[in-house]
PDB file of N, CA and C in Angstrom:
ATOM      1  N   UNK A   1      75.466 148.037 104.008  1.00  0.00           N
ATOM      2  CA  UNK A   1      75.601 146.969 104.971  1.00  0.00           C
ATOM      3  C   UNK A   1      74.298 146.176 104.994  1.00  0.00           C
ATOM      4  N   UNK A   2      74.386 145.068 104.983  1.00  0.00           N
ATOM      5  CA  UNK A   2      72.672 144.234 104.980  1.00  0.00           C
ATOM      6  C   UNK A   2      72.923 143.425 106.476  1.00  0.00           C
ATOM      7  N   UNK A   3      72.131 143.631 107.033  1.00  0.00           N
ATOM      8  CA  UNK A   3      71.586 143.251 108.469  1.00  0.00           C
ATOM      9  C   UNK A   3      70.621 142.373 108.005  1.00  0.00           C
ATOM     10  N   UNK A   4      70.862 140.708 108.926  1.00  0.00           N
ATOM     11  CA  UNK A   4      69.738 139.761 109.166  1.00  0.00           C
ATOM     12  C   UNK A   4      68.726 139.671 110.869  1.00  0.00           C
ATOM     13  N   UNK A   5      67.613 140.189 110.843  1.00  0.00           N
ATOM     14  CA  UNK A   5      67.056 140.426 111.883  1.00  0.00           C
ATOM     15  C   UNK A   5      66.220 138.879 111.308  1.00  0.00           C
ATOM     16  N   UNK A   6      65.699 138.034 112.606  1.00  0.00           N
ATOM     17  CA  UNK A   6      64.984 137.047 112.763  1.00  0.00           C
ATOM     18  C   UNK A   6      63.974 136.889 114.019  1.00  0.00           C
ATOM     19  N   UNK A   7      63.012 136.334 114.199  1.00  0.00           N
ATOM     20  CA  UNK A   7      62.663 135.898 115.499  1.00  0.00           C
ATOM     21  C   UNK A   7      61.560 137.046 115.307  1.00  0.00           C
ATOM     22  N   UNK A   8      61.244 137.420 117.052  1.00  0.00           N
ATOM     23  CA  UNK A   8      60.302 138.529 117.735  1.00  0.00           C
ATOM     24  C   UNK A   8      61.189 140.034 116.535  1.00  0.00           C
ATOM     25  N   UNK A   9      62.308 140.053 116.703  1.00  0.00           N
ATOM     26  CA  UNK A   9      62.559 141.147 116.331  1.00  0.00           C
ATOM     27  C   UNK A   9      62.097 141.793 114.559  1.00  0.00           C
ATOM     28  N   UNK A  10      61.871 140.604 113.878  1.00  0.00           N
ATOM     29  CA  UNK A  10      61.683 140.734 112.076  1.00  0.00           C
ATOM     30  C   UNK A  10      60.120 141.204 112.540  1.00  0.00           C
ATOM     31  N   UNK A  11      59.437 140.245 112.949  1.00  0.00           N
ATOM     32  CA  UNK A  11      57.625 140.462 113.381  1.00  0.00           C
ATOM     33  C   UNK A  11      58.055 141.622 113.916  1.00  0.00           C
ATOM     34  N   UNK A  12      58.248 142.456 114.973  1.00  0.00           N
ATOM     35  CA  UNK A  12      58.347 143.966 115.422  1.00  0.00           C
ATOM     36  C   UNK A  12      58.935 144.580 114.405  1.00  0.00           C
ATOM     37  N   UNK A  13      59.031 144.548 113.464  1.00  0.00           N
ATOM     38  CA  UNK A  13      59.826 145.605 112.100  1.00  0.00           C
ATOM     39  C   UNK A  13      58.825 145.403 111.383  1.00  0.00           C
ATOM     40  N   UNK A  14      58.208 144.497 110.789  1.00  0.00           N
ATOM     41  CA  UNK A  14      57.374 144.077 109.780  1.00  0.00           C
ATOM     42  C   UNK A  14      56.158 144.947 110.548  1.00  0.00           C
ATOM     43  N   UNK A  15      55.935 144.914 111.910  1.00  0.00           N
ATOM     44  CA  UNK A  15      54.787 145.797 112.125  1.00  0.00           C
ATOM     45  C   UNK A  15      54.984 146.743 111.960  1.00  0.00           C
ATOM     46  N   UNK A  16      55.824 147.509 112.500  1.00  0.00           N
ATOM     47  CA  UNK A  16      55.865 148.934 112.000  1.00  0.00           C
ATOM     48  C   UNK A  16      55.739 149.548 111.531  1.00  0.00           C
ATOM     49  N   UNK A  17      56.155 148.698 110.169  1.00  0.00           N
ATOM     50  CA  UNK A  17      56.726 149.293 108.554  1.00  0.00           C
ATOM     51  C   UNK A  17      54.550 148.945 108.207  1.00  0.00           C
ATOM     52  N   UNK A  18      54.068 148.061 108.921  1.00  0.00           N
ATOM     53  CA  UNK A  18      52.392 148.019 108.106  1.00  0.00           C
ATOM     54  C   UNK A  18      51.756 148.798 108.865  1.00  0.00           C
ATOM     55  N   UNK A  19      52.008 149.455 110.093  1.00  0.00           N
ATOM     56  CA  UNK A  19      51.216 150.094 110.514  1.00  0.00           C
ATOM     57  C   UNK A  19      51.508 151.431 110.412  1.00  0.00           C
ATOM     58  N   UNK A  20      52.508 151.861 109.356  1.00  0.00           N
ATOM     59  CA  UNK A  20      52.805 152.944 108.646  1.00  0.00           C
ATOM     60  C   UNK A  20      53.354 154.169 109.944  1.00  0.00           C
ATOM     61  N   UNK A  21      53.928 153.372 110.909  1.00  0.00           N
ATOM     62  CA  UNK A  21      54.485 154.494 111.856  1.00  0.00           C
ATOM     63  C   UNK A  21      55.452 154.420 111.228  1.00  0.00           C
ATOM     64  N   UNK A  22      56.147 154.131 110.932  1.00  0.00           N
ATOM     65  CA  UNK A  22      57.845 153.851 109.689  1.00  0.00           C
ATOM     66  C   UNK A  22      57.599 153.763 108.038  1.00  0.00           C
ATOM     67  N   UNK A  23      58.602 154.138 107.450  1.00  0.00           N
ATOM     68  CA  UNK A  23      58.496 153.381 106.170  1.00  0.00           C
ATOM     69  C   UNK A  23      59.292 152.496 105.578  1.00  0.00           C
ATOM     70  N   UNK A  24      59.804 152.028 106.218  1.00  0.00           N
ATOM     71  CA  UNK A  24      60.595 150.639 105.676  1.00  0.00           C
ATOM     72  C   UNK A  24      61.503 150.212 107.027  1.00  0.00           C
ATOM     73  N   UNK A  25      62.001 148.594 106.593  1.00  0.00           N
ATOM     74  CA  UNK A  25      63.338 148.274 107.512  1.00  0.00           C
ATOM     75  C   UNK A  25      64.252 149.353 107.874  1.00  0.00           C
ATOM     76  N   UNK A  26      64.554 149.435 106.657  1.00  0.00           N
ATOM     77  CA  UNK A  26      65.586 150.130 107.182  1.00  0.00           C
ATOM     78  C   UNK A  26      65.871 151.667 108.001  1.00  0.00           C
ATOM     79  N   UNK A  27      64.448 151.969 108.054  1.00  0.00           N
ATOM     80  CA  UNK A  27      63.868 153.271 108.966  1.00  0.00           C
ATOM     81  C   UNK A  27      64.141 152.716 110.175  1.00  0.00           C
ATOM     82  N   UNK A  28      63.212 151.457 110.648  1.00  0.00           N
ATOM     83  CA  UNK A  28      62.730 151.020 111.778  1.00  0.00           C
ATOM     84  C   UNK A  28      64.528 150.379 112.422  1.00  0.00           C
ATOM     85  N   UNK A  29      65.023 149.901 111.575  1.00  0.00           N
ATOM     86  CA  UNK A  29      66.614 150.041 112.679  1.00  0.00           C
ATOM     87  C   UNK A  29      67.204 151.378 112.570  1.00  0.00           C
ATOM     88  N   UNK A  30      67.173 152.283 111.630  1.00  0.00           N
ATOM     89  CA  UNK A  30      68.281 153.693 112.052  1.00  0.00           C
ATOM     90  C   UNK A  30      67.120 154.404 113.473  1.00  0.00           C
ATOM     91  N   UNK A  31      66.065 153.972 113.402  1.00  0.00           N
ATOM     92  CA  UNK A  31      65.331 154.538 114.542  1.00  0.00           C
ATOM     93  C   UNK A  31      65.823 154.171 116.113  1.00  0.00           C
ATOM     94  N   UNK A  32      65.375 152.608 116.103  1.00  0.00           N
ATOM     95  CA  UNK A  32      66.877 151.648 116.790  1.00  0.00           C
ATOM     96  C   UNK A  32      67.858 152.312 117.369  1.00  0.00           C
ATOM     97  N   UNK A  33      68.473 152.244 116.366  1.00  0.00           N
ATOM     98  CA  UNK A  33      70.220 152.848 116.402  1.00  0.00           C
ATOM     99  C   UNK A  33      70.029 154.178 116.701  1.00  0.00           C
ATOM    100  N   UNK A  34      69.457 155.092 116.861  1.00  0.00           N
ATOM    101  CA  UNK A  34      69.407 156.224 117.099  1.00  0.00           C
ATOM    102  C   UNK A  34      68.993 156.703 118.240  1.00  0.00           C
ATOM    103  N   UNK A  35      68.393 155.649 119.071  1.00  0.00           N
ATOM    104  CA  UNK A  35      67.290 155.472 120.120  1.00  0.00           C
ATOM    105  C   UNK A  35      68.493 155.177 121.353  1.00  0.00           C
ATOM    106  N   UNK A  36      69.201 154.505 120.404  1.00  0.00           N
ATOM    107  CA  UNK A  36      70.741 153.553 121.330  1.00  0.00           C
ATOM    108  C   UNK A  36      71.969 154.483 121.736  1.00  0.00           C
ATOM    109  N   UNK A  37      71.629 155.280 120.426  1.00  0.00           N
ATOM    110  CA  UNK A  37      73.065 156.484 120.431  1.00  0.00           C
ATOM    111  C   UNK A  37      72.129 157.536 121.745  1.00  0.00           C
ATOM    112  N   UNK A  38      71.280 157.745 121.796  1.00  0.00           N
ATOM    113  CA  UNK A  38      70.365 158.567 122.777  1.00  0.00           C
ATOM    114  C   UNK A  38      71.116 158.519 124.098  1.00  0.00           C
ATOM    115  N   UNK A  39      70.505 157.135 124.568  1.00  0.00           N
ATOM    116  CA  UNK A  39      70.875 156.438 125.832  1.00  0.00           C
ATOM    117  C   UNK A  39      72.315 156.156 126.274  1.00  0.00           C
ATOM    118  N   UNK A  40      73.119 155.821 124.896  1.00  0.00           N
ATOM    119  CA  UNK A  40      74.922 155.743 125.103  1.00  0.00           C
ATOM    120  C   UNK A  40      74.867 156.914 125.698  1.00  0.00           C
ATOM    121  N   UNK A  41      74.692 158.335 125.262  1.00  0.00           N
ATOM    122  CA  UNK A  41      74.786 159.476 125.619  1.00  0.00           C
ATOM    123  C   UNK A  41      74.255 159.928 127.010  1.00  0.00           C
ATOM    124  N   UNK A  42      73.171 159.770 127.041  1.00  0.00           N
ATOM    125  CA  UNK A  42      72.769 160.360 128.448  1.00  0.00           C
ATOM    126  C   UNK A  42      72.883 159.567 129.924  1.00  0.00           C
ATOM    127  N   UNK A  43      73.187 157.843 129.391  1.00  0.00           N
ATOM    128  CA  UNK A  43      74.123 157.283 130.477  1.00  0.00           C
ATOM    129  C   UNK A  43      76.143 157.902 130.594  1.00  0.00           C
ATOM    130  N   UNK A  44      76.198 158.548 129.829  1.00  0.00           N
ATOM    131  CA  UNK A  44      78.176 158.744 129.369  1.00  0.00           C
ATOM    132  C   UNK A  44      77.841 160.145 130.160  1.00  0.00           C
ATOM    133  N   UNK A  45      76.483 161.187 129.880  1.00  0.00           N
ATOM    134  CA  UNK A  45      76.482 162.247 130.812  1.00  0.00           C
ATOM    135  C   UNK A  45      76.308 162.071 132.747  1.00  0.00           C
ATOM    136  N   UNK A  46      75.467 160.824 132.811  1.00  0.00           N
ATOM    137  CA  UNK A  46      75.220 160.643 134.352  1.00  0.00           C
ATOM    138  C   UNK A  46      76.590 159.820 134.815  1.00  0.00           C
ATOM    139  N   UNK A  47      77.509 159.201 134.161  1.00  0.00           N
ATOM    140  CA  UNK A  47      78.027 159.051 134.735  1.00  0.00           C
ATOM    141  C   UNK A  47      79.069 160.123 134.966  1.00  0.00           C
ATOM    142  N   UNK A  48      79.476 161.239 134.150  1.00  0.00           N
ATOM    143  CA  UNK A  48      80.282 162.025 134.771  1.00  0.00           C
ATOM    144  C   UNK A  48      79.651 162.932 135.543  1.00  0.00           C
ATOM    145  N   UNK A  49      78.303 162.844 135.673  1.00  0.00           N
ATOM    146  CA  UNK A  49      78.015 163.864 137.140  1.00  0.00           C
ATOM    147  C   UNK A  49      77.887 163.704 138.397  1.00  0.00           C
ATOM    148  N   UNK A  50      78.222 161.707 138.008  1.00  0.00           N
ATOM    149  CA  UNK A  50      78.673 161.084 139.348  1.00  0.00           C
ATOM    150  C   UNK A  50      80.228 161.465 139.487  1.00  0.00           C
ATOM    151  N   UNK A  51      80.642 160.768 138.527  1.00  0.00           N
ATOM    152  CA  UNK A  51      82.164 161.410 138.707  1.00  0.00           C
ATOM    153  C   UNK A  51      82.553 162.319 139.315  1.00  0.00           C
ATOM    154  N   UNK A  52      81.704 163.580 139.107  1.00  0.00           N
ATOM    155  CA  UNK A  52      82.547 165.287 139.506  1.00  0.00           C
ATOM    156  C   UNK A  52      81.981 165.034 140.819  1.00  0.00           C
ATOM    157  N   UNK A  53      80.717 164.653 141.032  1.00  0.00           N
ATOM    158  CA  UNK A  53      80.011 164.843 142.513  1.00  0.00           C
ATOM    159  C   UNK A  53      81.235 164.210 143.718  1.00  0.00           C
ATOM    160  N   UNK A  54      81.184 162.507 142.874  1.00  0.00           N
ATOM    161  CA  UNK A  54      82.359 161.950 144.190  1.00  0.00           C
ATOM    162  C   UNK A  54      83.556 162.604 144.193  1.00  0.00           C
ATOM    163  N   UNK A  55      84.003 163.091 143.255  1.00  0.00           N
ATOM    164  CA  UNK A  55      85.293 163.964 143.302  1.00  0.00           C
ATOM    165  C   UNK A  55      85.530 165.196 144.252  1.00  0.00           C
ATOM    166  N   UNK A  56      83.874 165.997 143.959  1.00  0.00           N
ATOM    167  CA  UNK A  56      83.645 167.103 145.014  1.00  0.00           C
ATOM    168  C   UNK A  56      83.851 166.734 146.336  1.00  0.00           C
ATOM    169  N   UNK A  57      83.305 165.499 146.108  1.00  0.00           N
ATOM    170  CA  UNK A  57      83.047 165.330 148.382  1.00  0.00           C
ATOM    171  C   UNK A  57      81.386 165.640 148.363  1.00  0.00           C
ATOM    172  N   UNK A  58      81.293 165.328 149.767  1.00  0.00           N
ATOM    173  CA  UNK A  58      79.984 166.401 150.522  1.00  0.00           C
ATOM    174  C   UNK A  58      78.887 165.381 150.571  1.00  0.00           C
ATOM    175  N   UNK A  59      77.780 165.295 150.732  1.00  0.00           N
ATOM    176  CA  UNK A  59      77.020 164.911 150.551  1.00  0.00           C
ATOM    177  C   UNK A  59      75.435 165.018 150.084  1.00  0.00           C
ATOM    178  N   UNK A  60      75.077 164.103 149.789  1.00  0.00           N
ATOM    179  CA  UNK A  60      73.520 164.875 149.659  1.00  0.00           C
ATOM    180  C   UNK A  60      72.336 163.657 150.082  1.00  0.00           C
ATOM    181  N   UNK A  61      71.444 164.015 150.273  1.00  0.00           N
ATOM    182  CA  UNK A  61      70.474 162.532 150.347  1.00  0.00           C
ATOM    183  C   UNK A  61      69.433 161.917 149.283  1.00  0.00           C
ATOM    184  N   UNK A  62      69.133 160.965 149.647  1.00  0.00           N
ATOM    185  CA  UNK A  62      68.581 160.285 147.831  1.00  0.00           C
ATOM    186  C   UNK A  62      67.527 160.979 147.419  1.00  0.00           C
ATOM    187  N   UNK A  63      67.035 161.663 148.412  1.00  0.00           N
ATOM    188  CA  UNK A  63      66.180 163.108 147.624  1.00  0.00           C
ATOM    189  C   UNK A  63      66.600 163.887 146.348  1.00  0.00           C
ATOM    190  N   UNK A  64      67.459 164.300 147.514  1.00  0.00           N
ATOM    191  CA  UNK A  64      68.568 165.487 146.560  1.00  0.00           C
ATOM    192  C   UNK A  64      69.212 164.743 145.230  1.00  0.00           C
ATOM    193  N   UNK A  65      69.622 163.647 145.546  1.00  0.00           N
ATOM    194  CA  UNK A  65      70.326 163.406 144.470  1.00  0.00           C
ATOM    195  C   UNK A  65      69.357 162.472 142.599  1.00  0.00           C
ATOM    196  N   UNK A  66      68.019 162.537 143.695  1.00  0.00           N
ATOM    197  CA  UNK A  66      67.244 162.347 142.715  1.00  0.00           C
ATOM    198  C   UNK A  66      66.575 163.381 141.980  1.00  0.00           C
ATOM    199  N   UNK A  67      66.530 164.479 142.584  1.00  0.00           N
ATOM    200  CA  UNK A  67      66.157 165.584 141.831  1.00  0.00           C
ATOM    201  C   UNK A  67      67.208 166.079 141.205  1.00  0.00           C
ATOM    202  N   UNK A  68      68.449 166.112 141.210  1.00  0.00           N
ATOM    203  CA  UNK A  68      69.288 166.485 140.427  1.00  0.00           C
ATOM    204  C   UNK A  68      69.571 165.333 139.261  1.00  0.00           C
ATOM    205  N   UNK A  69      69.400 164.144 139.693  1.00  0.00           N
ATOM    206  CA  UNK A  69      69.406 163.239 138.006  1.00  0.00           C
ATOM    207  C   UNK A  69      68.175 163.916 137.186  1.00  0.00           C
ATOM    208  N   UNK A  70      67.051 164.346 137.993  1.00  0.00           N
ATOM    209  CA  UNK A  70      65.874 164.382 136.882  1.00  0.00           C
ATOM    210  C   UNK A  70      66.005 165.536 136.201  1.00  0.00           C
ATOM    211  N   UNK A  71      66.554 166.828 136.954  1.00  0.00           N
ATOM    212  CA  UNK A  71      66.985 168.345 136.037  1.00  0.00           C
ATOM    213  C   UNK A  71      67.868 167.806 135.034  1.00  0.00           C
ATOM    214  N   UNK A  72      68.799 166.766 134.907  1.00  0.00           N
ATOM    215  CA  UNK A  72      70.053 166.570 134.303  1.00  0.00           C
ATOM    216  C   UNK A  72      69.038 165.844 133.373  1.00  0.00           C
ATOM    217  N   UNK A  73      68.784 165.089 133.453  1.00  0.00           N
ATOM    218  CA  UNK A  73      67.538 163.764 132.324  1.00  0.00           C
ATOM    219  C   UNK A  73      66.553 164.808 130.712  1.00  0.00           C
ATOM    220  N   UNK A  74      66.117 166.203 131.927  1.00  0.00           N
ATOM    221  CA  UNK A  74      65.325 166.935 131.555  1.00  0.00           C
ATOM    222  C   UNK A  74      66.084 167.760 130.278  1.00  0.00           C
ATOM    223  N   UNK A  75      67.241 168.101 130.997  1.00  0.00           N
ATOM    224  CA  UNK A  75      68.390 169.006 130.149  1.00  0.00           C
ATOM    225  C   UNK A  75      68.616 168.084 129.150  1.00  0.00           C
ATOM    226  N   UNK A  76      68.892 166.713 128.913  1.00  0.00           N
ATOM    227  CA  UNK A  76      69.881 166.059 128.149  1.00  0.00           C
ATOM    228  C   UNK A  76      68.555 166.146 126.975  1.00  0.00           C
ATOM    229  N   UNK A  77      67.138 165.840 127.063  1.00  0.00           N
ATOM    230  CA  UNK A  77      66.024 165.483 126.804  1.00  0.00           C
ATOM    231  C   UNK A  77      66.017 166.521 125.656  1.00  0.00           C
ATOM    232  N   UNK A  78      65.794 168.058 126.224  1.00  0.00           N
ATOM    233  CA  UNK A  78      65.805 169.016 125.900  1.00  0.00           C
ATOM    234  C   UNK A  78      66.588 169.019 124.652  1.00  0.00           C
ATOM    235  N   UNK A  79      68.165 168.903 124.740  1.00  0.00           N
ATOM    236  CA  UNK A  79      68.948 168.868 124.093  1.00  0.00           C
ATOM    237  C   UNK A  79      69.177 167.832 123.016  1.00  0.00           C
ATOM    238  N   UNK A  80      67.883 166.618 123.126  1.00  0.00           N
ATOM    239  CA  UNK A  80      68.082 166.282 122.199  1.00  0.00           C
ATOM    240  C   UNK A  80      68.922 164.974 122.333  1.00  0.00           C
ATOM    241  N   UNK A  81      69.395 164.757 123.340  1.00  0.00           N
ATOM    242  CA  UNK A  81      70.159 163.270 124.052  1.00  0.00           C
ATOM    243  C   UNK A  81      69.713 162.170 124.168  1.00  0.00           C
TER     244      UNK A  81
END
């Protein structure tokens, strides 16, 4: 597949690839794309732990429910999400 990147985004690839954190284009988008599949994922996990929560009932307060996104963030992290 050949991808045309232009603009800010070609200059942010072209650096990469010279400042030898990458080795080529086509590193610096599967990195991208991989970065994207991450986040698809660990937003597709928070939202079903909203899901089950409103389903449960009950409540909790934005304390609580912020420490339980960050164990969940931590886990997905862990795992590689």
């Amino acid at each position: 597949m050949q991808v045309s990147v232009t603009g800010p985004w070609a200059g942010f690839i072209n650096e990469a690839v010279a400042s030898g954190e990458l080795d080529s284009p086509d590193a610096v988008v599967a990195a991208g794309l991989s970065l994207l599949k991450s986040r698809e994922a660990r937003l597709t996990e928070l939202r079903r732990i909203v899901d089950d929560a409103l389903a449960e009932g009950g409540e909790l307060s934005e304390a609580e429910v912020d420490a339980v996104l960050a164990e969940r963030i931590k886990e997905l992290q862990t795992r590689g999400l």
